[in-house]
N, C-alpha and C. Protein backbone atom coordinates (compact mmCIF):
# COMPACT_ATOMS: atom_id res chain seq x y z
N UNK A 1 11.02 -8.59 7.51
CA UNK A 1 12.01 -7.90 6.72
C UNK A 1 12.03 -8.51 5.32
N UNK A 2 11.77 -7.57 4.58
CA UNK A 2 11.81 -8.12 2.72
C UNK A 2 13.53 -8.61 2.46
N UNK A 3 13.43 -9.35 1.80
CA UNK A 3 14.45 -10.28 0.95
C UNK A 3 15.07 -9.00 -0.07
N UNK A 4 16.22 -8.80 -0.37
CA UNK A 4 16.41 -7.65 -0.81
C UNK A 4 16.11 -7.97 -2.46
N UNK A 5 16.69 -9.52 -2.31
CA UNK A 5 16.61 -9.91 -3.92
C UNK A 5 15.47 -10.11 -3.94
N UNK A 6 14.50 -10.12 -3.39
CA UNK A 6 13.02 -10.29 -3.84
C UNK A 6 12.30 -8.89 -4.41
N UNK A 7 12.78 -7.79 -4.11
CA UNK A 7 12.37 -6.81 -4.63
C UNK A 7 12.67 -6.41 -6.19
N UNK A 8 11.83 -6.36 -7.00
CA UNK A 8 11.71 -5.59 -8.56
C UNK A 8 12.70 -4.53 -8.61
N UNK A 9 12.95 -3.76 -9.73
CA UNK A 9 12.92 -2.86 -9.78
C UNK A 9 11.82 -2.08 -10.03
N UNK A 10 11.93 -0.82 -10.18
CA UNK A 10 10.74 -0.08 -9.57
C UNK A 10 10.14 -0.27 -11.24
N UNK A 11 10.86 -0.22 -12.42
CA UNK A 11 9.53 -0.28 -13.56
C UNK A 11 8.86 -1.31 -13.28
N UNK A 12 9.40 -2.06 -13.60
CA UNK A 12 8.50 -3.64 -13.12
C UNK A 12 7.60 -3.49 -12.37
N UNK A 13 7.60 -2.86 -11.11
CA UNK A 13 6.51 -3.48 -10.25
C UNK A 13 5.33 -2.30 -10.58
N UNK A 14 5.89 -0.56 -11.05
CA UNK A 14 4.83 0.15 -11.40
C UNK A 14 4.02 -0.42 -12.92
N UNK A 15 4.60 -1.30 -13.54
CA UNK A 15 4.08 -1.61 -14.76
C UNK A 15 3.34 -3.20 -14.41
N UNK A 16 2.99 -3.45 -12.84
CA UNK A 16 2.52 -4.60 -12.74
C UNK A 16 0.78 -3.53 -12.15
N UNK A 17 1.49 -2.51 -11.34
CA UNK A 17 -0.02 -1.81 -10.99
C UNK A 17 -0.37 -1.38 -11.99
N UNK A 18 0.15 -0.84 -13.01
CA UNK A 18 -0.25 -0.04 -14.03
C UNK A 18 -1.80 -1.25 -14.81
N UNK A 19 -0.78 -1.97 -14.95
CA UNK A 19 -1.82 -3.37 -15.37
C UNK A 19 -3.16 -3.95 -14.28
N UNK A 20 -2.64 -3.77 -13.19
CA UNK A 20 -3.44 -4.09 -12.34
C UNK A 20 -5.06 -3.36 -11.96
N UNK A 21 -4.80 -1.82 -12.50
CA UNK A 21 -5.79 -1.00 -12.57
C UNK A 21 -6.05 -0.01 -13.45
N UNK A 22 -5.86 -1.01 -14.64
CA UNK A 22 -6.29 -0.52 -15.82
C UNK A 22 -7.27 -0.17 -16.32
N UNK A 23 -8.25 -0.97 -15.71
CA UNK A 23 -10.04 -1.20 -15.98
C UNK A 23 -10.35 -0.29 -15.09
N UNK A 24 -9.68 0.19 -14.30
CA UNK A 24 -10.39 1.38 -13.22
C UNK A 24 -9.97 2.90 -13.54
N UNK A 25 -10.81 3.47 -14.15
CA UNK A 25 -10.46 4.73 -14.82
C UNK A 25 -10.30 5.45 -13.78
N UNK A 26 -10.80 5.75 -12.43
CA UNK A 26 -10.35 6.49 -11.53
C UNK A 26 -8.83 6.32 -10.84
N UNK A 27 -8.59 5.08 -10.78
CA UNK A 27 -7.43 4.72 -10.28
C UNK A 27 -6.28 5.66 -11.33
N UNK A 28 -4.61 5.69 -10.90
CA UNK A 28 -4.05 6.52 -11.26
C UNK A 28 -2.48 5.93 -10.79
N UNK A 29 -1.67 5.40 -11.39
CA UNK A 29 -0.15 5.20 -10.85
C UNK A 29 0.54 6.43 -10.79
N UNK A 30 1.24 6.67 -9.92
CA UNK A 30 2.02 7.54 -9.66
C UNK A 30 3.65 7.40 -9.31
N UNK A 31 4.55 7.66 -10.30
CA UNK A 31 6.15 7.62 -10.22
C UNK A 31 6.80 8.28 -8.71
N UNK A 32 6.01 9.24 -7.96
CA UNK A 32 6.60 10.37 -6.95
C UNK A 32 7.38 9.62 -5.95
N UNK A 33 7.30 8.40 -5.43
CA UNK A 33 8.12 7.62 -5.05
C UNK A 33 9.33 6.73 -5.74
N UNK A 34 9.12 6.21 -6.60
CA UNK A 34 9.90 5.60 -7.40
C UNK A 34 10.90 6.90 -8.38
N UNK A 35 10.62 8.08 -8.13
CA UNK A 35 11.32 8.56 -8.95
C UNK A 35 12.62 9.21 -8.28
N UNK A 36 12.70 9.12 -6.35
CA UNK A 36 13.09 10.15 -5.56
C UNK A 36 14.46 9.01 -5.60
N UNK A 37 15.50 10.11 -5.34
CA UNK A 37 16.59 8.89 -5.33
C UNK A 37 17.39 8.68 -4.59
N UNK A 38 15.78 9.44 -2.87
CA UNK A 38 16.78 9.23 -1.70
C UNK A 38 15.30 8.25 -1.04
N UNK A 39 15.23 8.34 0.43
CA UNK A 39 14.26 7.57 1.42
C UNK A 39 12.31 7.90 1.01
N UNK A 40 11.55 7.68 0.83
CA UNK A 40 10.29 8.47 0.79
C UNK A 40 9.74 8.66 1.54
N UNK A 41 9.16 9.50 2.20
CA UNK A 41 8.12 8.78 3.42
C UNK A 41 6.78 9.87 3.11
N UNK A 42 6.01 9.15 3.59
CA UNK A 42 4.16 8.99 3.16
C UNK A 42 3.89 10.97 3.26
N UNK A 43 4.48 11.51 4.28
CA UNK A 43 3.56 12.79 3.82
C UNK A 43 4.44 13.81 3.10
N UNK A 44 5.81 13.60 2.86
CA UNK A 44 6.34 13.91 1.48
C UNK A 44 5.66 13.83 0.08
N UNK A 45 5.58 12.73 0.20
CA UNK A 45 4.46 11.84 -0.58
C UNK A 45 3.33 12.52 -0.93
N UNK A 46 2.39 12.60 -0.04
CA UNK A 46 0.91 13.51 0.00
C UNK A 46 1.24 14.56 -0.15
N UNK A 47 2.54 15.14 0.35
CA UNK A 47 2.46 16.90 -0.28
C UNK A 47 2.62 17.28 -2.00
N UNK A 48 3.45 15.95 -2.29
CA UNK A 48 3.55 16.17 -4.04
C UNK A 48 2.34 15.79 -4.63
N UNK A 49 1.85 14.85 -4.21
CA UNK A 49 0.69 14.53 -4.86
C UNK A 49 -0.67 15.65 -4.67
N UNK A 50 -0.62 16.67 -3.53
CA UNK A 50 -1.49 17.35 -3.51
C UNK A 50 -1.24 18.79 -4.26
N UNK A 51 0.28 18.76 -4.39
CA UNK A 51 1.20 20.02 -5.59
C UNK A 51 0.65 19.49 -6.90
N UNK A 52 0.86 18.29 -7.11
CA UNK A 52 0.44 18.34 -8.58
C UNK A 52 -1.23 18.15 -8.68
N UNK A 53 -1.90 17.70 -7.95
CA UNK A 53 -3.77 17.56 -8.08
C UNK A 53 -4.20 18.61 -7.02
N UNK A 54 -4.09 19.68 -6.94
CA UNK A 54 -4.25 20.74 -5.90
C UNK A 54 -6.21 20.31 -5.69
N UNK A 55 -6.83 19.97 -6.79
CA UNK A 55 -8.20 19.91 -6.71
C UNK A 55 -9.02 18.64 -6.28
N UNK A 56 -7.79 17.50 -6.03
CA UNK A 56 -8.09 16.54 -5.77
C UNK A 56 -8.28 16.65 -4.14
N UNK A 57 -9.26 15.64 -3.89
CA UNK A 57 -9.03 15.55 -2.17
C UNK A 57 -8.40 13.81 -2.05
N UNK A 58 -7.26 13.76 -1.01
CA UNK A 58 -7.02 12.93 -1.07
C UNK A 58 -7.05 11.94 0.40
N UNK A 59 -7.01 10.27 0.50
CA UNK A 59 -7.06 9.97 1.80
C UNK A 59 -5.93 8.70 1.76
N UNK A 60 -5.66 8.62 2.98
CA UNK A 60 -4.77 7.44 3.10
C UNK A 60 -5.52 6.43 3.45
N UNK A 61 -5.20 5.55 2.81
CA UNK A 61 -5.74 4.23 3.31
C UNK A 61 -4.71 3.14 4.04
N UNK A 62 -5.26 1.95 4.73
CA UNK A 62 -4.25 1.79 5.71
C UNK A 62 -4.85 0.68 6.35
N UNK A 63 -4.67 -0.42 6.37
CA UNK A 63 -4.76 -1.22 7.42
C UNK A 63 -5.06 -0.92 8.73
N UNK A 64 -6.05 -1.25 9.72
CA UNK A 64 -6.41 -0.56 11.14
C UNK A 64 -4.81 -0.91 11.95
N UNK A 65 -4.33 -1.82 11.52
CA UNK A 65 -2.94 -2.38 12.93
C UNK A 65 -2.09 -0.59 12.62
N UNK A 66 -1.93 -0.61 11.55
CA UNK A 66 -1.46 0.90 11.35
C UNK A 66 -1.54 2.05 12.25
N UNK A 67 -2.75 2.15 12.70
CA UNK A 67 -3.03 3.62 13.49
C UNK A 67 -2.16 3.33 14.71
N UNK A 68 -2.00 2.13 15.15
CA UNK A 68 -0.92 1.77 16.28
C UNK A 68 0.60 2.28 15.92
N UNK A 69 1.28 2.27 15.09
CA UNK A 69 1.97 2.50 14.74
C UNK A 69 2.23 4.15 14.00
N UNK A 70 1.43 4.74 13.57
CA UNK A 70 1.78 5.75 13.01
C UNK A 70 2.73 7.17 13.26
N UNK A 71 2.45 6.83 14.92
CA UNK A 71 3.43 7.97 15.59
C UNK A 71 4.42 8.14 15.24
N UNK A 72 4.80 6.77 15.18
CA UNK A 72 6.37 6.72 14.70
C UNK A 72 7.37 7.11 13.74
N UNK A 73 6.53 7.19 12.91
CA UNK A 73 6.26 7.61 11.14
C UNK A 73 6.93 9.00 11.29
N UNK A 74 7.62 9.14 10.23
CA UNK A 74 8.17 10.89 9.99
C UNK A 74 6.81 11.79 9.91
N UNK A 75 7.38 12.90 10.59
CA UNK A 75 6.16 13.56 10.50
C UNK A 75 4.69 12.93 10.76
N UNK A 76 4.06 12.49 11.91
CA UNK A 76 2.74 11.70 11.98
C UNK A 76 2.03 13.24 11.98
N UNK A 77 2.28 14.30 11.94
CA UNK A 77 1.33 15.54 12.48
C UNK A 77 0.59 15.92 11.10
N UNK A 78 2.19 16.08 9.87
CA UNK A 78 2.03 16.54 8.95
C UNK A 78 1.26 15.35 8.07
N UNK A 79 1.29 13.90 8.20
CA UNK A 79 0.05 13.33 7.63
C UNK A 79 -1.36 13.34 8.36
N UNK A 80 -1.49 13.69 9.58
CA UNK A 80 -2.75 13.94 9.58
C UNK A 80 -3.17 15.11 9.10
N UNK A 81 -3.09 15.89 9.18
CA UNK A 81 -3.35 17.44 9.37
C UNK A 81 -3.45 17.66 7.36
N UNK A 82 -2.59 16.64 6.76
CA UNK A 82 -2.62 16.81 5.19
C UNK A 82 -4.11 15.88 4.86
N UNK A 83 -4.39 14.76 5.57
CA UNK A 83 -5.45 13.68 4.62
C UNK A 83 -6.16 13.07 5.58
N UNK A 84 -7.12 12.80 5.41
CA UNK A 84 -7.94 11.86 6.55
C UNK A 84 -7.43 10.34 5.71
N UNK A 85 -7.71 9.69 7.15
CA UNK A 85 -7.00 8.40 7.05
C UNK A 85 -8.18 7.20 7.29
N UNK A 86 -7.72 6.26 6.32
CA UNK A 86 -9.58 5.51 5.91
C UNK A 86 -8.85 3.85 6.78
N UNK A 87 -8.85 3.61 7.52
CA UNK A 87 -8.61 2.56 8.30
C UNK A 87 -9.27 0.88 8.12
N UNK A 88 -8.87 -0.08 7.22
CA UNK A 88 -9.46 -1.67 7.67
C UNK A 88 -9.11 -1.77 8.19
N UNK A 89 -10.47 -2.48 8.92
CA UNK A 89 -10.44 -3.04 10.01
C UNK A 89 -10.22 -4.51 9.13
N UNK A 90 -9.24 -4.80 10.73
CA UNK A 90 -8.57 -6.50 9.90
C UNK A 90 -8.79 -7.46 11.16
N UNK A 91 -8.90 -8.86 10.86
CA UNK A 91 -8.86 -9.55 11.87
C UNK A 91 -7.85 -9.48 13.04
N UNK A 92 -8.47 -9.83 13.99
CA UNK A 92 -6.94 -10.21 15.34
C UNK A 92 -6.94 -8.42 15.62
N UNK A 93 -7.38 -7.20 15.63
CA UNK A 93 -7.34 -6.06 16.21
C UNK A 93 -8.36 -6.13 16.80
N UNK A 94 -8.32 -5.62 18.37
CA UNK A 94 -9.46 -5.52 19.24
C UNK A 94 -10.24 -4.17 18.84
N UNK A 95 -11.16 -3.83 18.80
CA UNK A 95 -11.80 -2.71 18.47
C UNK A 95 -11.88 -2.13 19.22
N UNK A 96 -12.19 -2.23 20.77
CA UNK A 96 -11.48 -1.32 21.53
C UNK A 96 -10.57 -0.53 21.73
N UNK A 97 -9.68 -0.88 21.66
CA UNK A 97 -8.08 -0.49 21.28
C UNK A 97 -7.98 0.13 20.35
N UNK A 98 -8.52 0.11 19.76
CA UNK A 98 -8.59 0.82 18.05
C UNK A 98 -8.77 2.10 18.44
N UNK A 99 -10.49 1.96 18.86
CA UNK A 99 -11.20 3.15 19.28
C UNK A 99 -10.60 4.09 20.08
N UNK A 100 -9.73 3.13 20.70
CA UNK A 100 -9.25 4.13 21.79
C UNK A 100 -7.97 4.86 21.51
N UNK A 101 -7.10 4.04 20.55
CA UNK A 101 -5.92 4.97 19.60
C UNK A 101 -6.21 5.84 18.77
N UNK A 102 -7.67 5.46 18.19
CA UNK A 102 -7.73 6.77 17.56
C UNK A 102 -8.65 8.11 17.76
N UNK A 103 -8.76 7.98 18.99
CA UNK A 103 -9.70 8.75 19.84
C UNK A 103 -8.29 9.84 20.29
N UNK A 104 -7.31 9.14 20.39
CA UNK A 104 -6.22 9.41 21.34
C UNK A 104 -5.68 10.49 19.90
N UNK A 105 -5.16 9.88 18.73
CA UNK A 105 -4.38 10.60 17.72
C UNK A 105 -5.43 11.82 17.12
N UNK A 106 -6.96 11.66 17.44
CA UNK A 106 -7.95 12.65 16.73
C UNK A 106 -7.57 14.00 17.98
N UNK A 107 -7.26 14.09 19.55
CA UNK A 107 -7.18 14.65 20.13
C UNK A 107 -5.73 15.38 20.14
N UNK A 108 -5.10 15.06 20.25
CA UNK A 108 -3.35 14.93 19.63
C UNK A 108 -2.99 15.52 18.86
N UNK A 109 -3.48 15.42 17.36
CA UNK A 109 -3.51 15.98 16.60
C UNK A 109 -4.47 16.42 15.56
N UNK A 110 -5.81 16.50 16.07
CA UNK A 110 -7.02 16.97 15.52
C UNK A 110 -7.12 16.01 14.09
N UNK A 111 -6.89 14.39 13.96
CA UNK A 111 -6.62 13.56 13.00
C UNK A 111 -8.24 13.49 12.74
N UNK A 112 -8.50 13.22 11.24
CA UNK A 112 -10.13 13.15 11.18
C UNK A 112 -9.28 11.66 10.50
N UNK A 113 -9.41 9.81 11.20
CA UNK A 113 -9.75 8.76 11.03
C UNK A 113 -10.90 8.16 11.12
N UNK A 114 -10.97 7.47 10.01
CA UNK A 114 -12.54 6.57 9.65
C UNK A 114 -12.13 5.40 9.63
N UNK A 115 -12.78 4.15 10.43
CA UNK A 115 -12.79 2.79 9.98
C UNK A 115 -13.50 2.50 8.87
N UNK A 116 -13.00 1.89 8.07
CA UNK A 116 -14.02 0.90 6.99
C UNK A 116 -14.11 -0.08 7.03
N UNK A 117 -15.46 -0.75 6.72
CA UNK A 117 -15.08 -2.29 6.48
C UNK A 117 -14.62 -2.87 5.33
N UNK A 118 -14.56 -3.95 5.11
CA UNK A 118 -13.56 -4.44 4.51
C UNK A 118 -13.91 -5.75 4.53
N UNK A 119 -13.97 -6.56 3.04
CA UNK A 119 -13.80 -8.04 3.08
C UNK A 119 -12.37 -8.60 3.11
N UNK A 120 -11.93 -9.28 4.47
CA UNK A 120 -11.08 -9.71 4.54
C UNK A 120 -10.39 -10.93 3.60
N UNK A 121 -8.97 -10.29 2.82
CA UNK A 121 -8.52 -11.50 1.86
C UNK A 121 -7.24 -12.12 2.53
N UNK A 122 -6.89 -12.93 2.46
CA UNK A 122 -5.72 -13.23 3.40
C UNK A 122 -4.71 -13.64 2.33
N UNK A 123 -4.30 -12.37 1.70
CA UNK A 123 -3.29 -12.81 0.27
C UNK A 123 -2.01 -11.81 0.89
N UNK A 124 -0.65 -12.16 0.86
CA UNK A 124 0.22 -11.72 0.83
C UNK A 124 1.01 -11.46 -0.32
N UNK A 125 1.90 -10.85 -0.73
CA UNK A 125 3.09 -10.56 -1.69
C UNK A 125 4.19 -11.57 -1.59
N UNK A 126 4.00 -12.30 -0.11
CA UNK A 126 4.98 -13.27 0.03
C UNK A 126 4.78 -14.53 -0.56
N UNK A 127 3.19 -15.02 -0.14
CA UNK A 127 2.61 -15.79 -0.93
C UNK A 127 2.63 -15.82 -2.32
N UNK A 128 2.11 -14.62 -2.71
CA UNK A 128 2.37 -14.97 -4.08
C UNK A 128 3.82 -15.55 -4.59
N UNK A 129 4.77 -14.80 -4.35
CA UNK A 129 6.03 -15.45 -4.78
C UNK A 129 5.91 -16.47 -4.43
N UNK A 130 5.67 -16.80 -3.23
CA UNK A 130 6.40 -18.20 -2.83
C UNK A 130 5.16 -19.35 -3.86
N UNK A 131 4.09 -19.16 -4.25
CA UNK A 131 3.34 -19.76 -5.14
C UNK A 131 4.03 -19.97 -6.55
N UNK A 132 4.52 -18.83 -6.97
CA UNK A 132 4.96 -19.05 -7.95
C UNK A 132 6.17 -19.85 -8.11
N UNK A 133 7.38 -19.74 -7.08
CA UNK A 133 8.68 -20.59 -7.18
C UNK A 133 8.17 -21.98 -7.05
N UNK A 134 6.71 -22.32 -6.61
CA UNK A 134 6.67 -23.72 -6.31
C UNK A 134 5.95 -24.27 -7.49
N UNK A 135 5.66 -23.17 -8.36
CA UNK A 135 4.72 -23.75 -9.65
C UNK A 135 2.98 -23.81 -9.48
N UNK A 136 3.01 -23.20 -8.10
CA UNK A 136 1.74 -23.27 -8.02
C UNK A 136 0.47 -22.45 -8.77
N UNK A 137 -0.25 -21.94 -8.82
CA UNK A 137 -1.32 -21.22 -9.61
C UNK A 137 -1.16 -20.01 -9.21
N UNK A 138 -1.30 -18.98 -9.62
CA UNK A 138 -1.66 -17.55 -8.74
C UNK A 138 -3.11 -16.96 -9.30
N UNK A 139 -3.83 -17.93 -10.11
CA UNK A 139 -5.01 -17.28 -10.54
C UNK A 139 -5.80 -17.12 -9.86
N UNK A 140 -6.25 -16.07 -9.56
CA UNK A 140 -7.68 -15.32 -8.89
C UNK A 140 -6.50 -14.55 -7.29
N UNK A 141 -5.28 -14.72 -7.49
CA UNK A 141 -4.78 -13.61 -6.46
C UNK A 141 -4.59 -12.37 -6.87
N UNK A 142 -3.79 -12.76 -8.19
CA UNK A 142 -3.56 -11.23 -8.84
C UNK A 142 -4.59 -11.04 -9.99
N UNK A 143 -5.25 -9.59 -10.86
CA UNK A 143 -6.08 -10.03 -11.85
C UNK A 143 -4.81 -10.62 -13.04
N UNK A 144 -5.29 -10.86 -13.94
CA UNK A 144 -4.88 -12.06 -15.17
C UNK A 144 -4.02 -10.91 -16.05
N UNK A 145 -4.02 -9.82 -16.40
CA UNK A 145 -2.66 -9.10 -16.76
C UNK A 145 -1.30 -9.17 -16.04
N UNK A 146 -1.48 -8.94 -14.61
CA UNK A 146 -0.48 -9.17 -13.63
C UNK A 146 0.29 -10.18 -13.97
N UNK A 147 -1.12 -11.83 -14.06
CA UNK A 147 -0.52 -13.06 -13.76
C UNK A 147 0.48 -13.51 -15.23
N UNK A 148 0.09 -12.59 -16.52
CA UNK A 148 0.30 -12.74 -17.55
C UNK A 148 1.63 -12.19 -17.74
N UNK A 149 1.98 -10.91 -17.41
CA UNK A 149 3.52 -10.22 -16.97
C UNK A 149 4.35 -10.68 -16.06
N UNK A 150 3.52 -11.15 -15.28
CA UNK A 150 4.83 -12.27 -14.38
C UNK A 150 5.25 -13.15 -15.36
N UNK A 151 4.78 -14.00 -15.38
CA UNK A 151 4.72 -15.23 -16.30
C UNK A 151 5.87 -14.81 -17.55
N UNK A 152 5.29 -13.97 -18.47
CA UNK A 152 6.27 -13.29 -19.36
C UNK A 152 7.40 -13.13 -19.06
N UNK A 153 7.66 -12.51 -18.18
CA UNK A 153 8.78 -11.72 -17.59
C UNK A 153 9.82 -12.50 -16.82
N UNK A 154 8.92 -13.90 -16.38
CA UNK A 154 10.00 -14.82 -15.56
C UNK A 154 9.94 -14.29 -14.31
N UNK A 155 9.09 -13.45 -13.78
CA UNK A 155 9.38 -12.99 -12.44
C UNK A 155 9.53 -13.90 -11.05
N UNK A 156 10.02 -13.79 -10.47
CA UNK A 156 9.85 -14.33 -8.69
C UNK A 156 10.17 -15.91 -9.05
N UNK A 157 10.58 -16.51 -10.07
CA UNK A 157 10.61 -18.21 -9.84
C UNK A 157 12.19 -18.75 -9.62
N UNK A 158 12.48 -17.93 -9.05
CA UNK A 158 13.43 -18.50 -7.92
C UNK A 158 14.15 -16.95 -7.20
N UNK A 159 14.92 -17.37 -6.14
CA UNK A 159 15.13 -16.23 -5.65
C UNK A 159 15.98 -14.90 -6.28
N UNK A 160 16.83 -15.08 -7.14
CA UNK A 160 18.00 -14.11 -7.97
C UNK A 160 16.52 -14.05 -9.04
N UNK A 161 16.14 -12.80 -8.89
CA UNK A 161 14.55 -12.62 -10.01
C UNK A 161 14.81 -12.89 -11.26
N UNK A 162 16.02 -13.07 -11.77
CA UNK A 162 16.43 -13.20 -13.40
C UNK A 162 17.12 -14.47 -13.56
């Protein structure tokens, strides 16, 4: 469970991705969550984003522990049936099990899921903060605009963010 005071407000943290994938001309921030000023959930989400890029094709990406969980999710029908879903595989998931959940959700609901691989990084959001309240380095977690707007900004070095 997130720390409530640990959370940004929403410019802040879109103006930390904004920075974050700057150098990637394909990449693209998007307000459609941050702008709603009730709950969001993911295939709300994919339906605006496919209203406004009708020509785009789009996919979810997702951690493999995810596909375990997705049922649960509002609407699991209406995100499959909207995007194929691109799955890391992460340590500590049996691949069996995998295979076999998503063998189970492709039948279910005709879901087209792909595993990818993936170089495993073992960096959290928690970590980082907690690096930073201790003074520690965060270079080479986040790229160096990020680490430069934190820094600026005073972010995360102690718990009340300001």
């Amino acid at each position: 469970m997130k720390n409530l005071n640990e959370i940004l407000p929403a410019e802040e943290r879109m103006e930390m991705v904004r920075l974050a994938i700057m150098q990637y001309p394909a990449f693209a921030v998007s307000s459609i969550e941050t702008d709603k000023k009730s709950n969001s959930y993911t295939h709300e989400t994919i339906l605006a984003l496919q209203n406004e890029q009708p020509e785009t094709e789009f996919f979810f990406l997702t951690g493999a522990d995810t596909i375990f969980s997705m049922e649960e999710w509002k609407d699991p029908a209406g995100i499959f049936q909207s995007v194929s879903v691109l799955a890391a595989c992460r340590p500590g998931i049996s691949l069996e099990g995998l295979q076999k959940q998503i063998s189970y959700l492709q039948t279910k609901y005709q879901a087209d899921i792909r595993l990818i691989a993936v170089d495993y990084v073992d960096i959290s959001s928690s970590d980082i903060r907690n690096a930073i309240r201790n003074g520690t380095s965060i270079r080479g977690l986040v790229p160096q605009t990020v680490e430069n707007y934190i820094s600026e900004h005073h972010l995360y070095q102690n718990t009340q963010e300001r």
